[in-house]
C-alpha atoms as a PDB file:
ATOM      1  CA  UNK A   1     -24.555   3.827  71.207  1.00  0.00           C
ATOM      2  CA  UNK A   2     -27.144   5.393  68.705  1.00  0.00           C
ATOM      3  CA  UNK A   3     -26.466   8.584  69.856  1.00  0.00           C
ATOM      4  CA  UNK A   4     -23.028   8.315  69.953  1.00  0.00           C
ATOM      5  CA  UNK A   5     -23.580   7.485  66.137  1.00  0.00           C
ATOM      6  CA  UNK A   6     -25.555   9.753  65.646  1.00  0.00           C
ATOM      7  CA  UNK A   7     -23.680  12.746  66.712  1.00  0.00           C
ATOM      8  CA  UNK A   8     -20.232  11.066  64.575  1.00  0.00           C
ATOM      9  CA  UNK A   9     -22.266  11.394  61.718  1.00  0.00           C
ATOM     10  CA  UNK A  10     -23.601  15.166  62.443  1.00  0.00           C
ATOM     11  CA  UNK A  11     -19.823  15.992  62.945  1.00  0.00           C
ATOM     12  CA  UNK A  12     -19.138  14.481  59.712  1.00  0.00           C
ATOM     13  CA  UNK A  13     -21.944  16.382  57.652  1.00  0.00           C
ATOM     14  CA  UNK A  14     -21.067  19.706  59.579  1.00  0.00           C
ATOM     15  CA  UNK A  15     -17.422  19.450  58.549  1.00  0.00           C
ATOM     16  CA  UNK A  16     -18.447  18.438  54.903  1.00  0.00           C
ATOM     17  CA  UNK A  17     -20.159  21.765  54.980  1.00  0.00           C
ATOM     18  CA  UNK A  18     -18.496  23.593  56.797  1.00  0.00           C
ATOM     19  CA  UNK A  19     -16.246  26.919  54.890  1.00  0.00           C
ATOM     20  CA  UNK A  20     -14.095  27.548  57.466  1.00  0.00           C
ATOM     21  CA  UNK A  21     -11.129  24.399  57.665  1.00  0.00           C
ATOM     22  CA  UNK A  22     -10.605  24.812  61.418  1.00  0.00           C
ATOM     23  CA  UNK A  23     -13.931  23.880  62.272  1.00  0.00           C
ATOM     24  CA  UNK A  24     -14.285  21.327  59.674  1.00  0.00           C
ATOM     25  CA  UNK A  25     -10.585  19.392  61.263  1.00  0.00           C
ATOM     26  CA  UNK A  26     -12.344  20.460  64.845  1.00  0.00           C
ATOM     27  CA  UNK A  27     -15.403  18.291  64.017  1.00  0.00           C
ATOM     28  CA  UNK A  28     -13.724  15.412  62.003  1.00  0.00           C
ATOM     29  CA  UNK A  29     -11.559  14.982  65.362  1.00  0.00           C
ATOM     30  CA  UNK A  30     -15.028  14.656  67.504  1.00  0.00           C
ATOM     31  CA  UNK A  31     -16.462  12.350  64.687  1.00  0.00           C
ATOM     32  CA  UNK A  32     -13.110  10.250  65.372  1.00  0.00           C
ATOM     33  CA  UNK A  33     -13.468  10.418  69.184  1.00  0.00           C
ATOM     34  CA  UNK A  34     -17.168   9.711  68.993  1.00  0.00           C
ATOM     35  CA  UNK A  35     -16.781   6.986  66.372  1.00  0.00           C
ATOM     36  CA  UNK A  36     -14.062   5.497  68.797  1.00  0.00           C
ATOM     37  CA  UNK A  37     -16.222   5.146  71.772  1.00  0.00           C
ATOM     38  CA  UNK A  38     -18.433   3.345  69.929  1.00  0.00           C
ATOM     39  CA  UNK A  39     -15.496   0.959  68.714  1.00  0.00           C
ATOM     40  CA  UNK A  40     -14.559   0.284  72.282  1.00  0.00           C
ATOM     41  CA  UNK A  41     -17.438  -1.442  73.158  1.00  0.00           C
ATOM     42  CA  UNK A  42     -18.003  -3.816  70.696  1.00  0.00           C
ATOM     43  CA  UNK A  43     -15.486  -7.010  70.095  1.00  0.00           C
ATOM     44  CA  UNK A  44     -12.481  -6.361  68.409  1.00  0.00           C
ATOM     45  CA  UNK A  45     -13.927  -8.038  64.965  1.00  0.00           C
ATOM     46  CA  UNK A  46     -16.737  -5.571  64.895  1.00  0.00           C
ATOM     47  CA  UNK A  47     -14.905  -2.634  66.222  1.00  0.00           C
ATOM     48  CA  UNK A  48     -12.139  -2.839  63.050  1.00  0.00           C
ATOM     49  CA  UNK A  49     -14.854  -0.831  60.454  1.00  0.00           C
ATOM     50  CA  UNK A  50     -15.572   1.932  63.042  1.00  0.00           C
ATOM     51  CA  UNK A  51     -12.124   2.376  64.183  1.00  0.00           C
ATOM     52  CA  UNK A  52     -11.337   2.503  59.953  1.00  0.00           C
ATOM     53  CA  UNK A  53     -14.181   5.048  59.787  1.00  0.00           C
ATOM     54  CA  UNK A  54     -12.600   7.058  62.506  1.00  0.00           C
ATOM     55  CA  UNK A  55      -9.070   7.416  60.763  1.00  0.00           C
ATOM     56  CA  UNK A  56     -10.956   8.129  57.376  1.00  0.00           C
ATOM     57  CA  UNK A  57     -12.517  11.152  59.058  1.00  0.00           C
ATOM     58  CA  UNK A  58      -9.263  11.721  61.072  1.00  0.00           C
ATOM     59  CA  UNK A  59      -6.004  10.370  59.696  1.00  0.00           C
ATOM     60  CA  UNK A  60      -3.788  11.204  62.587  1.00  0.00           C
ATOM     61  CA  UNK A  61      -6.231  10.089  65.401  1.00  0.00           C
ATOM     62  CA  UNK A  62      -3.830   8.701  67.678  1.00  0.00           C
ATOM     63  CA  UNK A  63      -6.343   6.945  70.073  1.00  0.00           C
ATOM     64  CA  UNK A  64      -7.621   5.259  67.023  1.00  0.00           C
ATOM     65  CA  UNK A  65      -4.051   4.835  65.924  1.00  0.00           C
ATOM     66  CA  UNK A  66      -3.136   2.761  69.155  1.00  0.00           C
ATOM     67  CA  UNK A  67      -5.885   0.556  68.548  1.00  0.00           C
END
């Protein structure tokens, strides 16, 4: 699960940085995905803030969406 974390969060500061906005949407959608893993294996209580982190990185996550 750390690194799962971990690499949400490295997709999140690359797209902060990042100049060119098809790679920044490309790695908010991986942050999502990643972030979303996570959320699935935790209880549905504890998965609600990553699953809310997920759609702030990636409003039209539809996996994230559905949950």
């Amino acid at each position: 699960m750390e690194v799962l974390d971990d690499l949400a969060r490295a997709y999140l500061s690359r797209a902060e940085h990042s100049p060119d906005p098809h790679t920044a949407e490309s790695d908010r959608q991986r942050a999502a995905d990643a972030l979303l893993l996570i959320a699935q294996r935790h209880p549905p209580a504890d998965a609600v803030p990553l699953l809310e982190q997920a759609l702030d990185a990636a409003p039209d996550h539809e996996a994230s969406l559905a949950l």
